[in-house]
PDB file of N, CA and C in Angstrom:
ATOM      1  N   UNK A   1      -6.413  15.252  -3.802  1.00  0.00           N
ATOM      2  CA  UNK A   1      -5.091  15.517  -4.324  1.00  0.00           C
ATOM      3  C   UNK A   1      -4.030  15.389  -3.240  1.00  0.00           C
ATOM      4  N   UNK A   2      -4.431  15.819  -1.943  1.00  0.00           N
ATOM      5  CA  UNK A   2      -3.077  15.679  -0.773  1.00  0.00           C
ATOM      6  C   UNK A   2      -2.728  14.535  -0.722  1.00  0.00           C
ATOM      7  N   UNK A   3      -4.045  13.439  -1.277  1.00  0.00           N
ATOM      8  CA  UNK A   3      -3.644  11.955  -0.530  1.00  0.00           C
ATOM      9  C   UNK A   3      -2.609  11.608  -1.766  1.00  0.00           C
ATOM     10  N   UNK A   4      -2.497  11.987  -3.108  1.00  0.00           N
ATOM     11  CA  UNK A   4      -1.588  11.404  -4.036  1.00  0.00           C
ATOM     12  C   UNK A   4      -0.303  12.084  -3.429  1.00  0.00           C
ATOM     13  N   UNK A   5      -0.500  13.205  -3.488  1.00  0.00           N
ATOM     14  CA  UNK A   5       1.072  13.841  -2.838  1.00  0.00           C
ATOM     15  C   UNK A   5       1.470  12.860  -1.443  1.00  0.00           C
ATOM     16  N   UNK A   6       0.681  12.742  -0.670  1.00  0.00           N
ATOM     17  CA  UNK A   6       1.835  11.874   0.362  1.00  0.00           C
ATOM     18  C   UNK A   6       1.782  10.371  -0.448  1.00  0.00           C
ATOM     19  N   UNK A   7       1.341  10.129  -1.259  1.00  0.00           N
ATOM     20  CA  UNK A   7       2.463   8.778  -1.672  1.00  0.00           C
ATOM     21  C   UNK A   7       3.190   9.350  -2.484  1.00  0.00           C
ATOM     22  N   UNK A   8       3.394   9.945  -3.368  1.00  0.00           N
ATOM     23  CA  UNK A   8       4.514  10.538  -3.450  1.00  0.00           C
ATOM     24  C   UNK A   8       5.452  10.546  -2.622  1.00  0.00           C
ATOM     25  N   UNK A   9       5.400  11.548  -1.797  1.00  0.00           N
ATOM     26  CA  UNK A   9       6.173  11.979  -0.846  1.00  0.00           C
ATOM     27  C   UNK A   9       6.709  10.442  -0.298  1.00  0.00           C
ATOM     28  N   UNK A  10       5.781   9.347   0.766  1.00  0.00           N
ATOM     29  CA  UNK A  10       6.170   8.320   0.911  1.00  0.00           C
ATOM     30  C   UNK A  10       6.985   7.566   0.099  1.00  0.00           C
ATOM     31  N   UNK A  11       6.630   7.293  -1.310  1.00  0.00           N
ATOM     32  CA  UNK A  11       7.636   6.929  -2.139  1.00  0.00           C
ATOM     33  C   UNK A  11       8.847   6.965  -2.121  1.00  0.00           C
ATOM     34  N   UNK A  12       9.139   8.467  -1.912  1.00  0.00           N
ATOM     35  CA  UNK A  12      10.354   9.145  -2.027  1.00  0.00           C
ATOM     36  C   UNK A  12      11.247   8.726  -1.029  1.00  0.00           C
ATOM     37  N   UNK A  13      10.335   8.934   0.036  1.00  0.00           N
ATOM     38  CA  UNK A  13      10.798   8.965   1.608  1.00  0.00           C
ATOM     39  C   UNK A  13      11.751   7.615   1.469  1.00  0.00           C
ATOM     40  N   UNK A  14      10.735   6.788   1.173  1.00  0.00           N
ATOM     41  CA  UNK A  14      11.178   5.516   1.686  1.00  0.00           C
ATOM     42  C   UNK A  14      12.182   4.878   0.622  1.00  0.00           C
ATOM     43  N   UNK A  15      11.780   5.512  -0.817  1.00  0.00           N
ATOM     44  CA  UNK A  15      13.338   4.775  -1.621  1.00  0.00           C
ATOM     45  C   UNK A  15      14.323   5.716  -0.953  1.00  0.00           C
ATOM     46  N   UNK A  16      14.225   6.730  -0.708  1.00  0.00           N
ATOM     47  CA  UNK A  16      15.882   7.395   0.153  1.00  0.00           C
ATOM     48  C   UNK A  16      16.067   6.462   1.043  1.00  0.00           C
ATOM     49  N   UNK A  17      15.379   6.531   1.583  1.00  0.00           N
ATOM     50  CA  UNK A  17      15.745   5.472   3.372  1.00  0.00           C
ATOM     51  C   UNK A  17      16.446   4.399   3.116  1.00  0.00           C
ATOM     52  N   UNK A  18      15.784   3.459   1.777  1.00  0.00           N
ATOM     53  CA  UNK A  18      15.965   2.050   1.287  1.00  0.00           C
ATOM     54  C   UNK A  18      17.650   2.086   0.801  1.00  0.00           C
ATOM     55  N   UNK A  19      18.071   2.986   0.231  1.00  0.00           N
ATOM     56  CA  UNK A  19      19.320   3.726  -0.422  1.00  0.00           C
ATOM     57  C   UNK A  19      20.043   3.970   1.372  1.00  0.00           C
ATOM     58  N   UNK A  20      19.637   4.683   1.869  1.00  0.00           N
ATOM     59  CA  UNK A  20      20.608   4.864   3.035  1.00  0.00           C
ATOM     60  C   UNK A  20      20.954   3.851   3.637  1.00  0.00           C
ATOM     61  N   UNK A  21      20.409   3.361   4.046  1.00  0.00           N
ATOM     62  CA  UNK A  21      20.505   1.490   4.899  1.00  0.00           C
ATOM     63  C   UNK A  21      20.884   0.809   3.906  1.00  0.00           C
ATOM     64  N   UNK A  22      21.075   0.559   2.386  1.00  0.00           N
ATOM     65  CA  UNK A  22      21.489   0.003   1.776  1.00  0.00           C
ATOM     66  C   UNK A  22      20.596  -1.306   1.365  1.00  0.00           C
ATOM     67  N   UNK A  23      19.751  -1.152   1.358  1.00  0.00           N
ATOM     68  CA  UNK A  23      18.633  -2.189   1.281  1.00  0.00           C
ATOM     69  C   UNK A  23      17.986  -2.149  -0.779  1.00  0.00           C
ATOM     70  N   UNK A  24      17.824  -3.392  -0.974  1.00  0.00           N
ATOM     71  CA  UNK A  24      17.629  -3.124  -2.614  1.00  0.00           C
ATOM     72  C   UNK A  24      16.402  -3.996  -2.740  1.00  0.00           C
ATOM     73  N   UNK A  25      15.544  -3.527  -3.695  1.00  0.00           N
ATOM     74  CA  UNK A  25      14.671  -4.385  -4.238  1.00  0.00           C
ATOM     75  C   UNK A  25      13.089  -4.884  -3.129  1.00  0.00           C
ATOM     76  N   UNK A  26      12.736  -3.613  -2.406  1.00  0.00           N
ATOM     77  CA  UNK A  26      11.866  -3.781  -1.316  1.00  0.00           C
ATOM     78  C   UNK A  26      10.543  -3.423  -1.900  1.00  0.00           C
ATOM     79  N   UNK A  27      10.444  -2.556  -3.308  1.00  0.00           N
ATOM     80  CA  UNK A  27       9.209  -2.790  -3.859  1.00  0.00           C
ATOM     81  C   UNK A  27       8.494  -1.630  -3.873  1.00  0.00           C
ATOM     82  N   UNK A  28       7.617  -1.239  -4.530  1.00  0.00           N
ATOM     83  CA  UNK A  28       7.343   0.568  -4.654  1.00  0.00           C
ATOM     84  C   UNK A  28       6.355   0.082  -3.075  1.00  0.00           C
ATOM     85  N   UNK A  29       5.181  -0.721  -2.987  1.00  0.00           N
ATOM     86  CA  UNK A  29       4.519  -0.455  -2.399  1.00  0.00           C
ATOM     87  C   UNK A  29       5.112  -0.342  -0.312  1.00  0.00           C
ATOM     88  N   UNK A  30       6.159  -1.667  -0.349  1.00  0.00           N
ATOM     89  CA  UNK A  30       6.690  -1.065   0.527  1.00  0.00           C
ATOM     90  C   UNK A  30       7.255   0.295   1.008  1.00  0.00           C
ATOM     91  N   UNK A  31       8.166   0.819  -0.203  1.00  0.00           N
ATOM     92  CA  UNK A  31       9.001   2.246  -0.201  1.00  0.00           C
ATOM     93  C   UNK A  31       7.683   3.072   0.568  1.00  0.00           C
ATOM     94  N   UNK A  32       6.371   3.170  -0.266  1.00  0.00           N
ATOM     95  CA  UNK A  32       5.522   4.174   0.269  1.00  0.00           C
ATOM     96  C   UNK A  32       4.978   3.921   1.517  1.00  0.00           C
ATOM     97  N   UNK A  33       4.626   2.403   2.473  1.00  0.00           N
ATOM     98  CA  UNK A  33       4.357   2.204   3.465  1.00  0.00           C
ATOM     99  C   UNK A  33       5.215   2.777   4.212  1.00  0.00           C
ATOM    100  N   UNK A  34       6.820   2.906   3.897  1.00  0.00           N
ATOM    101  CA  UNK A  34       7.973   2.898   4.558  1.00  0.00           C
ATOM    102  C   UNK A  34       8.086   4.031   5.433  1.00  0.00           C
ATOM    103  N   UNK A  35       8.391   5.137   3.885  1.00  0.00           N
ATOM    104  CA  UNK A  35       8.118   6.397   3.701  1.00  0.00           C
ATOM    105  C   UNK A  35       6.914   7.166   4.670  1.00  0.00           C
ATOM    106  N   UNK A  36       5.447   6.471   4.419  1.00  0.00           N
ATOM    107  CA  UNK A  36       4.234   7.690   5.454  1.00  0.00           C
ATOM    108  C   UNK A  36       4.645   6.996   6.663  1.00  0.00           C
ATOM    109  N   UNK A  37       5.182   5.639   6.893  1.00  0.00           N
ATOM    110  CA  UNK A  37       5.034   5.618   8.850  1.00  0.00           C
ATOM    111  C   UNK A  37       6.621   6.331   9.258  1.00  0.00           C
ATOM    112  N   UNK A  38       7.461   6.300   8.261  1.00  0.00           N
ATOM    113  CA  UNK A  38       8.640   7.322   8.523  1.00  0.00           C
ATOM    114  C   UNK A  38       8.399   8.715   8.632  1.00  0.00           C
ATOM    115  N   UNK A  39       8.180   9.282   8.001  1.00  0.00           N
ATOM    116  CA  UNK A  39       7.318  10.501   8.086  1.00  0.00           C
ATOM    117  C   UNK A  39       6.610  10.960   9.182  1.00  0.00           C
ATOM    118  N   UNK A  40       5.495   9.858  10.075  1.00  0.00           N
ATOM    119  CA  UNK A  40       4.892  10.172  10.650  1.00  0.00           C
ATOM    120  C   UNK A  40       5.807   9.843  12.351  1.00  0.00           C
ATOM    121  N   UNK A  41       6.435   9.107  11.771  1.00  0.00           N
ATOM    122  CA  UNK A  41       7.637   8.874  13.258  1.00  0.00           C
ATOM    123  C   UNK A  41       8.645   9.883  13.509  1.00  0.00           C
ATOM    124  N   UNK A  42       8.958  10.328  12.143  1.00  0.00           N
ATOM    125  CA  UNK A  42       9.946  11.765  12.327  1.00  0.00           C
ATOM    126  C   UNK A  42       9.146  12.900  12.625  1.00  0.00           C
ATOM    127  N   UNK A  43       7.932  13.045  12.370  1.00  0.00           N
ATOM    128  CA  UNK A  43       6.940  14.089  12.736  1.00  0.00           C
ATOM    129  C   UNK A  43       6.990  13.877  13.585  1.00  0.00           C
ATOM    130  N   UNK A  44       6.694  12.973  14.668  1.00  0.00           N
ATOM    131  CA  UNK A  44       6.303  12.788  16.005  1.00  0.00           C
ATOM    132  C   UNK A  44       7.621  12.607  17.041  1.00  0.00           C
ATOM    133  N   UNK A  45       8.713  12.704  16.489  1.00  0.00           N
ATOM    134  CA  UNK A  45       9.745  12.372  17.312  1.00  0.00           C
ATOM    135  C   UNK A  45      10.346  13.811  17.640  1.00  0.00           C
ATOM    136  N   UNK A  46      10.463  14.499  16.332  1.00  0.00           N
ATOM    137  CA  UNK A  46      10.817  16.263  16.359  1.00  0.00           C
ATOM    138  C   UNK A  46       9.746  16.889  17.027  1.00  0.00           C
ATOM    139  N   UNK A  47       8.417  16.392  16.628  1.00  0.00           N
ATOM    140  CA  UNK A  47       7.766  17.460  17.706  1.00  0.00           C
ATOM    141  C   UNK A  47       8.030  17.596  19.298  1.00  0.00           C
ATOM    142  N   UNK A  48       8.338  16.183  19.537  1.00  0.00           N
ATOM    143  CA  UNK A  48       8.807  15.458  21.343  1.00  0.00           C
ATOM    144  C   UNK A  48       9.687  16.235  21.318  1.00  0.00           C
ATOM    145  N   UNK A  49      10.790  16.241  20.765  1.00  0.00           N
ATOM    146  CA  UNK A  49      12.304  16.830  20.645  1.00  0.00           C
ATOM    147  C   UNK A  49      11.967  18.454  21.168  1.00  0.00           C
ATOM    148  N   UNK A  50      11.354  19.505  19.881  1.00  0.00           N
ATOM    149  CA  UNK A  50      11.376  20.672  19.850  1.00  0.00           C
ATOM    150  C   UNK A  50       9.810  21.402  20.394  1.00  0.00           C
ATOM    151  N   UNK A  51       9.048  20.433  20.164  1.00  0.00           N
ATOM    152  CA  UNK A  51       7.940  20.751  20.940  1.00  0.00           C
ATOM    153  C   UNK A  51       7.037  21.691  20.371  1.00  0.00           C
ATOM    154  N   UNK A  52       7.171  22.399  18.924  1.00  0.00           N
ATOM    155  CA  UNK A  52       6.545  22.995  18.237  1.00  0.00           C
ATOM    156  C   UNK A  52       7.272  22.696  16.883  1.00  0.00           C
ATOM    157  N   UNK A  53       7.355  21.202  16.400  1.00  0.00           N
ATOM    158  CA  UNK A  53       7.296  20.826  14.951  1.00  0.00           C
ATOM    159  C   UNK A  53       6.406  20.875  14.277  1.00  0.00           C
ATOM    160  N   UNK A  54       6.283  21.010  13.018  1.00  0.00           N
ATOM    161  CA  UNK A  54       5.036  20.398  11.907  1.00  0.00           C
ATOM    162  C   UNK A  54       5.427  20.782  11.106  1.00  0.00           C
ATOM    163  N   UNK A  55       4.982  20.261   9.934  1.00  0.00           N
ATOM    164  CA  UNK A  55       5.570  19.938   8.544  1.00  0.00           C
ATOM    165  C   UNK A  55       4.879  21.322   8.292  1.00  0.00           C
ATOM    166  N   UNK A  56       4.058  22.089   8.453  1.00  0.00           N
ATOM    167  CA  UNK A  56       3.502  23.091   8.021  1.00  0.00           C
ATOM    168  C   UNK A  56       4.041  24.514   8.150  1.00  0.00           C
ATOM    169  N   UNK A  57       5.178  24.600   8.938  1.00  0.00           N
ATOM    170  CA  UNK A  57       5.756  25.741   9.522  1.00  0.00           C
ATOM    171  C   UNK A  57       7.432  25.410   8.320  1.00  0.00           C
ATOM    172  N   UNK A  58       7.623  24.311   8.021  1.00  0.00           N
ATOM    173  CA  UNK A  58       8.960  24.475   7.190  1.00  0.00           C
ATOM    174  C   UNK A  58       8.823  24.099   5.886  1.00  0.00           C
ATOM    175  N   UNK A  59      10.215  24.171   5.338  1.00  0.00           N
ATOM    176  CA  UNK A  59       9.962  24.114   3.571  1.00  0.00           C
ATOM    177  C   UNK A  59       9.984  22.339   3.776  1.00  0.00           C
ATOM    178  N   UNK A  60      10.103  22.109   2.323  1.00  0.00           N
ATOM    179  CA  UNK A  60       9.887  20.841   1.785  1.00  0.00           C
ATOM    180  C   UNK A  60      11.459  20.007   2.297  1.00  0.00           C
ATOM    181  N   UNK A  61      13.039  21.268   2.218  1.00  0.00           N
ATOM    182  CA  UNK A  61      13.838  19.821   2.564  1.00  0.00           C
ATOM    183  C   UNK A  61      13.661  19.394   3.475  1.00  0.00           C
ATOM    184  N   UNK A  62      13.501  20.789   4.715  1.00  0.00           N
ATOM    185  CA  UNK A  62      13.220  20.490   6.152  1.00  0.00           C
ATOM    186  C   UNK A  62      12.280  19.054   6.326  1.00  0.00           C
ATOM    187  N   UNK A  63      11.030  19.050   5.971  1.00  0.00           N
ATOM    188  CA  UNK A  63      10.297  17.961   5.667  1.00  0.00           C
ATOM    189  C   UNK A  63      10.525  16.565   5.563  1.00  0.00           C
ATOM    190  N   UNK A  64      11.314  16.533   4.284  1.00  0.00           N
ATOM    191  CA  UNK A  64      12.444  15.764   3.676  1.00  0.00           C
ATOM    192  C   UNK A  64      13.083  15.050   4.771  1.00  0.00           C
ATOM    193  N   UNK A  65      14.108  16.030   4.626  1.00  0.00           N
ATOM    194  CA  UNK A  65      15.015  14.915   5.995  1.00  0.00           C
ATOM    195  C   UNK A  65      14.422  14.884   7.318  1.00  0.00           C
ATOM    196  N   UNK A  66      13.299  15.252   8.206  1.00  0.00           N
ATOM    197  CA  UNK A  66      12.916  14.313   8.959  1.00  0.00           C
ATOM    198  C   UNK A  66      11.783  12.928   8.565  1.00  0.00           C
ATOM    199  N   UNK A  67      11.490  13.239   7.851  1.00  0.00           N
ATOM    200  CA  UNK A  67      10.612  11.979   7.181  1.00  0.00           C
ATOM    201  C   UNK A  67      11.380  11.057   6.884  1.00  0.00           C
ATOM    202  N   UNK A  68      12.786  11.344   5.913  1.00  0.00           N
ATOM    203  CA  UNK A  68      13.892  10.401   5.658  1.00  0.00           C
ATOM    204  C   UNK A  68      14.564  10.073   7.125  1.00  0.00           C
ATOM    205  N   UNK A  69      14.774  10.704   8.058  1.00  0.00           N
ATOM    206  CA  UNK A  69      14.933  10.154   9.619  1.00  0.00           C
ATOM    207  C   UNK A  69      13.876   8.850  10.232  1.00  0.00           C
ATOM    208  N   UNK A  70      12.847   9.351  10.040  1.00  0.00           N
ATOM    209  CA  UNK A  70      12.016   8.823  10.768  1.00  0.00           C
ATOM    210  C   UNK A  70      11.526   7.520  10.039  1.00  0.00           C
ATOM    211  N   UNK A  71      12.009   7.312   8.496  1.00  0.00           N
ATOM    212  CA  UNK A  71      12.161   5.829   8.078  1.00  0.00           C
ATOM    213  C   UNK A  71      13.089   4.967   8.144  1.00  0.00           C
ATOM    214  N   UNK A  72      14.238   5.873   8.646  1.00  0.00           N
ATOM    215  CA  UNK A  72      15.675   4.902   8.399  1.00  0.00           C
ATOM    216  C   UNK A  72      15.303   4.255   9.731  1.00  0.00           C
ATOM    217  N   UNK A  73      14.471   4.737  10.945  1.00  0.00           N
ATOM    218  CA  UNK A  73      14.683   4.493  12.182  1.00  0.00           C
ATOM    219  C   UNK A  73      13.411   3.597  12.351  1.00  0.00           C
ATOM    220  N   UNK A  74      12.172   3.487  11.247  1.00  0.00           N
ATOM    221  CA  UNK A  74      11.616   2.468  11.336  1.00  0.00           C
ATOM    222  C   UNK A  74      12.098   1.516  10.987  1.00  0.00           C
ATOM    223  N   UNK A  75      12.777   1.747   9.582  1.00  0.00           N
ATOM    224  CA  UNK A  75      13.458   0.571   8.873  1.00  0.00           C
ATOM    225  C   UNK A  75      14.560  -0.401   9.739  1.00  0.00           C
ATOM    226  N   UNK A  76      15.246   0.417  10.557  1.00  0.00           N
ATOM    227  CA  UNK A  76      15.886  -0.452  11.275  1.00  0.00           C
ATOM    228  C   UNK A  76      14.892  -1.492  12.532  1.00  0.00           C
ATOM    229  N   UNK A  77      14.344  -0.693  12.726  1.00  0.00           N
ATOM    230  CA  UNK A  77      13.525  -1.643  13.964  1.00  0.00           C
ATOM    231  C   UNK A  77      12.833  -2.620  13.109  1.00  0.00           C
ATOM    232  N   UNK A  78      12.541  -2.284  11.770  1.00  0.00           N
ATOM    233  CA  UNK A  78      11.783  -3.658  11.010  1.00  0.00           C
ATOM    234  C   UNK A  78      12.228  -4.553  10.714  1.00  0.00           C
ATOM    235  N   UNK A  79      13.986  -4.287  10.194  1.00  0.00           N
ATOM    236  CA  UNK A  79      14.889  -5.143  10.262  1.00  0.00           C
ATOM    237  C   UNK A  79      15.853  -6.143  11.382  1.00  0.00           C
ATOM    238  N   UNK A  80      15.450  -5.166  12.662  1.00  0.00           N
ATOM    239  CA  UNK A  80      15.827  -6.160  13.564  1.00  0.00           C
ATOM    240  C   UNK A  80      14.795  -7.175  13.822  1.00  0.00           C
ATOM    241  N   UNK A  81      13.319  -6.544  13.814  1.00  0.00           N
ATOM    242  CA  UNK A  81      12.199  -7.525  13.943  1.00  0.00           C
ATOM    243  C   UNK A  81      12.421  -8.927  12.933  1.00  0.00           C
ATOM    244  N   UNK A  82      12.574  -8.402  11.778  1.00  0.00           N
ATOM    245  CA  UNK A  82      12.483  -9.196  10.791  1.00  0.00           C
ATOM    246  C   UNK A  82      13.767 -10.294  10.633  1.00  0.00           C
ATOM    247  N   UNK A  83      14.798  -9.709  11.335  1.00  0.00           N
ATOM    248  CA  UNK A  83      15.862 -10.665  10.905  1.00  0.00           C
ATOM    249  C   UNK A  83      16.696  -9.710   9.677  1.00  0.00           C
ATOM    250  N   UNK A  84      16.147  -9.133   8.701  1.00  0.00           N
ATOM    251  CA  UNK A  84      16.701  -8.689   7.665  1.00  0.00           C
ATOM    252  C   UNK A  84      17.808  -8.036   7.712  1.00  0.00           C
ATOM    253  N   UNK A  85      19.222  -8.374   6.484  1.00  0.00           N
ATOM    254  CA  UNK A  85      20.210  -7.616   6.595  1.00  0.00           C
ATOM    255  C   UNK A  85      20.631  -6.706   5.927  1.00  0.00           C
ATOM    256  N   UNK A  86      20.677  -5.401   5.335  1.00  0.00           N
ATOM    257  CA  UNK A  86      21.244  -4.563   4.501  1.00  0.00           C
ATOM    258  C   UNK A  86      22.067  -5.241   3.805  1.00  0.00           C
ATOM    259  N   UNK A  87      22.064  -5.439   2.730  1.00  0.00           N
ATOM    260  CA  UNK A  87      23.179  -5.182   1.698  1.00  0.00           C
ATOM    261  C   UNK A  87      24.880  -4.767   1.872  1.00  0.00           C
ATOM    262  N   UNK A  88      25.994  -4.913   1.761  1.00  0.00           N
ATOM    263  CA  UNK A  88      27.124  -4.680   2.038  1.00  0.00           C
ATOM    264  C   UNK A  88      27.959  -4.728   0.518  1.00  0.00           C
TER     265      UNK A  88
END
């Protein structure tokens, strides 16, 4: 059951992200790739930061918006890799 909840969660993650950067039409299965390596980059970037993060000590928005951090900030590096431009 945890593994359906993080695509979920990924899902989520990553259509927010897709919406913030302004990006349309990237596809559920991307959104959820997007979403768990966002997630796992905002996990790992707050823990560097504060040094006692984990998703297990806060609620769900807390969660939320670093996971939604930590995809906008993959998403951009995928898009510079890629060439790709946001939407305007």
């Amino acid at each position: 059951m945890h593994i359906l909840g993080w695509i979920v969660f990924g899902a989520i993650v990553g259509w927010l992200a897709n919406g913030i950067m302004g990006k349309r039409g990237s596809g559920c299965l991307v959104n959820i790739a997007l979403g768990l390596v966002g997630a796992l980059a905002g996990g790992f970037l707050f823990q560097q930061i504060s040094g006692n993060f984990t998703y297990d000590q806060h609620g769900f928005i807390v969660s939320t918006l670093v996971a939604v951090i930590g995809a906008i900030i993959v998403l951009a590096i995928w898009n510079a890799i890629t060439g790709h431009r946001p939407l305007r």
